[in-house]
PDB file of N, CA and C in Angstrom:
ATOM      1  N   UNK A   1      74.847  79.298 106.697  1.00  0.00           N
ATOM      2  CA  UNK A   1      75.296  80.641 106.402  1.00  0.00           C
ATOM      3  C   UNK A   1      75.690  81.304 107.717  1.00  0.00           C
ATOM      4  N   UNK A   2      76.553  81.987 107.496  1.00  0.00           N
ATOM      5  CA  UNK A   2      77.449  82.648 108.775  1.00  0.00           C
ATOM      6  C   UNK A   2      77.510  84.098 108.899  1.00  0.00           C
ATOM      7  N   UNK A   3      77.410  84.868 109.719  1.00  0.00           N
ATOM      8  CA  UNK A   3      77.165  86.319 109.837  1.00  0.00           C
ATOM      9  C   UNK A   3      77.700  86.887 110.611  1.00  0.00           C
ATOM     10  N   UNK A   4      78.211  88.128 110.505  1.00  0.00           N
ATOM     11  CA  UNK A   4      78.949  88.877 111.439  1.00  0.00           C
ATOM     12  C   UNK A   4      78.057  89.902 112.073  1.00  0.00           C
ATOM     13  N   UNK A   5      78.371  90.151 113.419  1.00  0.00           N
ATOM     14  CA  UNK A   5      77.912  91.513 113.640  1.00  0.00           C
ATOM     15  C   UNK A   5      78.695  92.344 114.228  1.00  0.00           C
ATOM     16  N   UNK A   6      78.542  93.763 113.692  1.00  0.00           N
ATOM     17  CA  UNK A   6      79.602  94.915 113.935  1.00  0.00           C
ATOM     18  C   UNK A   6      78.874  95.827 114.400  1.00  0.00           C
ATOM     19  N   UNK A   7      79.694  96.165 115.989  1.00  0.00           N
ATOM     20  CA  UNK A   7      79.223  97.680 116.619  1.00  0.00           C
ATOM     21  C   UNK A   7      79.438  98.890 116.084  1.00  0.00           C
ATOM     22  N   UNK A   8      79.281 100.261 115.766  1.00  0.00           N
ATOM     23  CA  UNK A   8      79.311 101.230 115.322  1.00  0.00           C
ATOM     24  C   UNK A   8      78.811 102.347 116.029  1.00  0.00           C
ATOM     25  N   UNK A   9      79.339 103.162 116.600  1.00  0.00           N
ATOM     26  CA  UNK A   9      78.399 104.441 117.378  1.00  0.00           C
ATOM     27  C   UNK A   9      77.698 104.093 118.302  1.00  0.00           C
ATOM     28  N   UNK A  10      77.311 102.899 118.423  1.00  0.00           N
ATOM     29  CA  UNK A  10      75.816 102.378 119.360  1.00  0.00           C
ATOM     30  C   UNK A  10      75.025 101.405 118.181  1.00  0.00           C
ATOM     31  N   UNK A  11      75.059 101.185 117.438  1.00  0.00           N
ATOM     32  CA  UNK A  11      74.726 100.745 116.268  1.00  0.00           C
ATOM     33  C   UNK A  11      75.257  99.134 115.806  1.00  0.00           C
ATOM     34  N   UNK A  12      73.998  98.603 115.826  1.00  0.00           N
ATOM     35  CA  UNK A  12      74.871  97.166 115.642  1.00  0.00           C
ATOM     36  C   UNK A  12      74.196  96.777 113.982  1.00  0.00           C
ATOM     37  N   UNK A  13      75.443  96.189 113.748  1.00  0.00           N
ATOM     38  CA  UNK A  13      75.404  95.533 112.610  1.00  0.00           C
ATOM     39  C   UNK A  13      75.073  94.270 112.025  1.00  0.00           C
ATOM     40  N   UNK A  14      74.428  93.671 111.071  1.00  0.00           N
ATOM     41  CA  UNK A  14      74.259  92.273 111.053  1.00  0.00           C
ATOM     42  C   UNK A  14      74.991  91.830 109.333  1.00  0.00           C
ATOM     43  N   UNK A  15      75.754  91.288 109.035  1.00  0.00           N
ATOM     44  CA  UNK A  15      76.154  91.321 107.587  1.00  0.00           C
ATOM     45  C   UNK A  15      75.967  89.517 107.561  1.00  0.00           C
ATOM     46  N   UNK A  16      75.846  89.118 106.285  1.00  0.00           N
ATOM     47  CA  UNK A  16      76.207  88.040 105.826  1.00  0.00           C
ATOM     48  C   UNK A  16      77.926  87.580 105.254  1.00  0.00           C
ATOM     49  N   UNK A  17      78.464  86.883 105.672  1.00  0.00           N
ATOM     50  CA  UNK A  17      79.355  86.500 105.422  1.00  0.00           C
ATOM     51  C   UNK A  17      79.897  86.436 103.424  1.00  0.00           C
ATOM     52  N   UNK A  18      79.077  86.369 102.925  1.00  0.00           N
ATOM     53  CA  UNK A  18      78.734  86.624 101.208  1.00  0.00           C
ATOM     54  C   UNK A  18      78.872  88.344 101.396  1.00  0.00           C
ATOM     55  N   UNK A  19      77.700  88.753 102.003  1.00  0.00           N
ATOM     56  CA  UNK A  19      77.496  89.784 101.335  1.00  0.00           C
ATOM     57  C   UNK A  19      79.436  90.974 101.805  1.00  0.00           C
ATOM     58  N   UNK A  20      79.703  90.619 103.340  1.00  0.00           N
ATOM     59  CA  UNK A  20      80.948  91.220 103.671  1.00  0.00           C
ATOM     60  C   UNK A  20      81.878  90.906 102.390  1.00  0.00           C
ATOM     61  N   UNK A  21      81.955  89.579 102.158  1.00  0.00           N
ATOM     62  CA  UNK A  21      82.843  89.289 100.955  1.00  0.00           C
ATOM     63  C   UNK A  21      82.928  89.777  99.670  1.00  0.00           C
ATOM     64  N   UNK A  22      81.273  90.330  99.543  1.00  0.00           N
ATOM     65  CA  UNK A  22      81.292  91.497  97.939  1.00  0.00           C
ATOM     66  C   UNK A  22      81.450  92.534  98.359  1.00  0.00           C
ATOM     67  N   UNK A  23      81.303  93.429  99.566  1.00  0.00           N
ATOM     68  CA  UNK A  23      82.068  94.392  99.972  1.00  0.00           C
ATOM     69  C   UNK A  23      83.215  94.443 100.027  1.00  0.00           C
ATOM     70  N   UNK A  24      84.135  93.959  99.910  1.00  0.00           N
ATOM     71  CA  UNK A  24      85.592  93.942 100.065  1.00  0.00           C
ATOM     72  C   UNK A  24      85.811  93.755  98.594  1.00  0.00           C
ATOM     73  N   UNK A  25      85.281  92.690  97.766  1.00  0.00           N
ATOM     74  CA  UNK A  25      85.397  92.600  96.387  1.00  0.00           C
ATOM     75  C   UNK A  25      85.210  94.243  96.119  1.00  0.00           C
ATOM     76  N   UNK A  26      84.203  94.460  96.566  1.00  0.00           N
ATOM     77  CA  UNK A  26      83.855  96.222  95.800  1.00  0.00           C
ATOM     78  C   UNK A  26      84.959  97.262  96.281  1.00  0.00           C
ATOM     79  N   UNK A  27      85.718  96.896  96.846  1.00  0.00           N
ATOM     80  CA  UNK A  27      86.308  97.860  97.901  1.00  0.00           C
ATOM     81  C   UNK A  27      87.756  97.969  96.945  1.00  0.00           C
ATOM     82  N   UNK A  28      87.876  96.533  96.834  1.00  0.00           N
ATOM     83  CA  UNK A  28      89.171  96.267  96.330  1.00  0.00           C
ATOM     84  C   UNK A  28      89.588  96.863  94.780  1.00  0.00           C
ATOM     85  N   UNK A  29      88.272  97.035  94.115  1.00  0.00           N
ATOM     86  CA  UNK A  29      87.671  97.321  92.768  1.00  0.00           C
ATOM     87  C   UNK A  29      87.973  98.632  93.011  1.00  0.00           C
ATOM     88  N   UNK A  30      87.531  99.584  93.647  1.00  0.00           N
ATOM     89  CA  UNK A  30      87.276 100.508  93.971  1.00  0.00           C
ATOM     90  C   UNK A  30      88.835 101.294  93.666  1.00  0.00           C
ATOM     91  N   UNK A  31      89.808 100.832  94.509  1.00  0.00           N
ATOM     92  CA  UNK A  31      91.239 100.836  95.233  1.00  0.00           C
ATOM     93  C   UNK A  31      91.845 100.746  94.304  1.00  0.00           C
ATOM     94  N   UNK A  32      91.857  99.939  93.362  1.00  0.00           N
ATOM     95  CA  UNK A  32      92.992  99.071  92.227  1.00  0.00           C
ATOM     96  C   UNK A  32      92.226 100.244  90.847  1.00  0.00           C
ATOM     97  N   UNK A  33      91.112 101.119  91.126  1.00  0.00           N
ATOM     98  CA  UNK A  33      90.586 101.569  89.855  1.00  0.00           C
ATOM     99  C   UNK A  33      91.453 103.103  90.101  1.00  0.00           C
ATOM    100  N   UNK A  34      91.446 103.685  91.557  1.00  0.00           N
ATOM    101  CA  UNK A  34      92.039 104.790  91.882  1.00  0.00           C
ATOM    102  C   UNK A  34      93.476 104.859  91.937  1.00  0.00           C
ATOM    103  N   UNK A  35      94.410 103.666  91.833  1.00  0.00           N
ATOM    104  CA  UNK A  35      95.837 103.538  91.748  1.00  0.00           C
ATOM    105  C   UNK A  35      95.567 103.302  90.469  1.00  0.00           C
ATOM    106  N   UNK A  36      95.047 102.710  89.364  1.00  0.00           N
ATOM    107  CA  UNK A  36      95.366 102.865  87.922  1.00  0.00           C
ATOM    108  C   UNK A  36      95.187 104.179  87.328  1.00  0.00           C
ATOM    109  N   UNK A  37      94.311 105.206  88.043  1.00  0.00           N
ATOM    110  CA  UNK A  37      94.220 106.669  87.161  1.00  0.00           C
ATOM    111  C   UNK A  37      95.140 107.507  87.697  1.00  0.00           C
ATOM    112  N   UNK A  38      95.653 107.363  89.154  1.00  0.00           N
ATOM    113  CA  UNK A  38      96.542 108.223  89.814  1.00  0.00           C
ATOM    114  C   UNK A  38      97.897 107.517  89.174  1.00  0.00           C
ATOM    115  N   UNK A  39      98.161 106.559  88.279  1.00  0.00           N
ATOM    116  CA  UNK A  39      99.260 105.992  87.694  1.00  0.00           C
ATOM    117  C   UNK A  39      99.361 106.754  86.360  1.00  0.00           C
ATOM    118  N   UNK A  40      98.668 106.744  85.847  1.00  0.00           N
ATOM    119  CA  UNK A  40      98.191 107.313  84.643  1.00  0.00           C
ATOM    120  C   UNK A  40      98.343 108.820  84.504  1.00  0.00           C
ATOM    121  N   UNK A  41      97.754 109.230  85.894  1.00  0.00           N
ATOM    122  CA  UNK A  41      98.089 110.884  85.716  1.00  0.00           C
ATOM    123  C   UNK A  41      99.438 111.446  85.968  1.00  0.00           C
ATOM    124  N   UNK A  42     100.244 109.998  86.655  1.00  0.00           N
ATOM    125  CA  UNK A  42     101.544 110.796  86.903  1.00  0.00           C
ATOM    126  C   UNK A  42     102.445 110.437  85.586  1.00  0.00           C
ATOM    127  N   UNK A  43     101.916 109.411  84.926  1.00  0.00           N
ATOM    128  CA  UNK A  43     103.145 109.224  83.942  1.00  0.00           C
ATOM    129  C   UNK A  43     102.371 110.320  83.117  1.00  0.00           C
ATOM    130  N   UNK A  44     101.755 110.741  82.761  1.00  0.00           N
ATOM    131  CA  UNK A  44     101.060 111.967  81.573  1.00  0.00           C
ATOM    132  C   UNK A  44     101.860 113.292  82.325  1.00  0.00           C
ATOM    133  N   UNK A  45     102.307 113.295  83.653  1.00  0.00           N
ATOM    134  CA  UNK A  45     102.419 114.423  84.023  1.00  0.00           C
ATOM    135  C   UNK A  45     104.143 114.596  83.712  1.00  0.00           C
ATOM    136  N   UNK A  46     104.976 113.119  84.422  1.00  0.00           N
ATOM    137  CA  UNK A  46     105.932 112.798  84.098  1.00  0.00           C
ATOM    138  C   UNK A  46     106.303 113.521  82.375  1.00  0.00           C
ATOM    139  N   UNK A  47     105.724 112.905  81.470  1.00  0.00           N
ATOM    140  CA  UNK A  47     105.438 112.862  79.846  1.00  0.00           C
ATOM    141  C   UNK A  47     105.410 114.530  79.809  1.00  0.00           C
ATOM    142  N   UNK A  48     104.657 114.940  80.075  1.00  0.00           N
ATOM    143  CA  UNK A  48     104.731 116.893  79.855  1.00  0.00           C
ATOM    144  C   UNK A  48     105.743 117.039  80.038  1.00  0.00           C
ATOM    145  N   UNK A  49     106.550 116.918  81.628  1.00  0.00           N
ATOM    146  CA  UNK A  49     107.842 117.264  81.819  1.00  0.00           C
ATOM    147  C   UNK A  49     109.182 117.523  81.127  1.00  0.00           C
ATOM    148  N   UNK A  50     109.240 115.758  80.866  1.00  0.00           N
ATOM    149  CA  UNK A  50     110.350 115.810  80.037  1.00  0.00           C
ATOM    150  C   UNK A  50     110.029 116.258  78.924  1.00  0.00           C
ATOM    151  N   UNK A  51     108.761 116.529  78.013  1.00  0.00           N
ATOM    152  CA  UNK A  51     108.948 117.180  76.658  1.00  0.00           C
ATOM    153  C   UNK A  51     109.142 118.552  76.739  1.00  0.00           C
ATOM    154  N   UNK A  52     108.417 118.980  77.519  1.00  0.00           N
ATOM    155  CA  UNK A  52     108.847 120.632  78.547  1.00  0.00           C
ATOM    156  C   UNK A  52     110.093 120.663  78.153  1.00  0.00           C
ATOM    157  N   UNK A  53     111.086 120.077  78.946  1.00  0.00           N
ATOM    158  CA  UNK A  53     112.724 120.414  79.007  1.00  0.00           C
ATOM    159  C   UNK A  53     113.127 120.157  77.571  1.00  0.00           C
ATOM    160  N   UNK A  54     112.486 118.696  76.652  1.00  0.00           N
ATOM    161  CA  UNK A  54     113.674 118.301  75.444  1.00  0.00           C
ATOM    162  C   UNK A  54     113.090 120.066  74.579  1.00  0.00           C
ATOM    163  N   UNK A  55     111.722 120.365  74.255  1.00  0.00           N
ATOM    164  CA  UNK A  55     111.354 121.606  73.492  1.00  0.00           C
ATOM    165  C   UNK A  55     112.017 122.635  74.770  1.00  0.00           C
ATOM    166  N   UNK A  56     112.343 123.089  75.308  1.00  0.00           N
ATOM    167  CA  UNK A  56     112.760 124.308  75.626  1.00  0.00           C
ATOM    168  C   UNK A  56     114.197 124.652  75.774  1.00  0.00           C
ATOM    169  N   UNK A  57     114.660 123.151  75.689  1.00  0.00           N
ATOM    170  CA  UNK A  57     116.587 123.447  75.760  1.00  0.00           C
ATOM    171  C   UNK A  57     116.726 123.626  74.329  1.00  0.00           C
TER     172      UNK A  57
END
């Protein structure tokens, strides 16, 4: 098993090579969950728009 260590402030780090790898899994999860709702809110916002204009012309 293989391990990294990362400086920080003065602060050293010790990670497992696994565990860095479910951090990034989580990270990535994280990332891909906040571009699917910020996708979502723009086509809903998009969607108001144009019904805005077709009901008001």
């Amino acid at each position: 098993m293989s391990a990294t260590y990362e400086v920080h402030d003065g602060c050293t780090t010790l990670i497992s090579d696994a565990g860095r790898d479910k951090c990034e899994a989580e990270q990535r999860h994280a990332r891909a969950e906040i571009l699917m709702w910020t996708t979502v809110a723009s086509i809903v916002t998009i969607a108001g728009l144009v019904l805005d204009r077709l009901m008001g012309a």
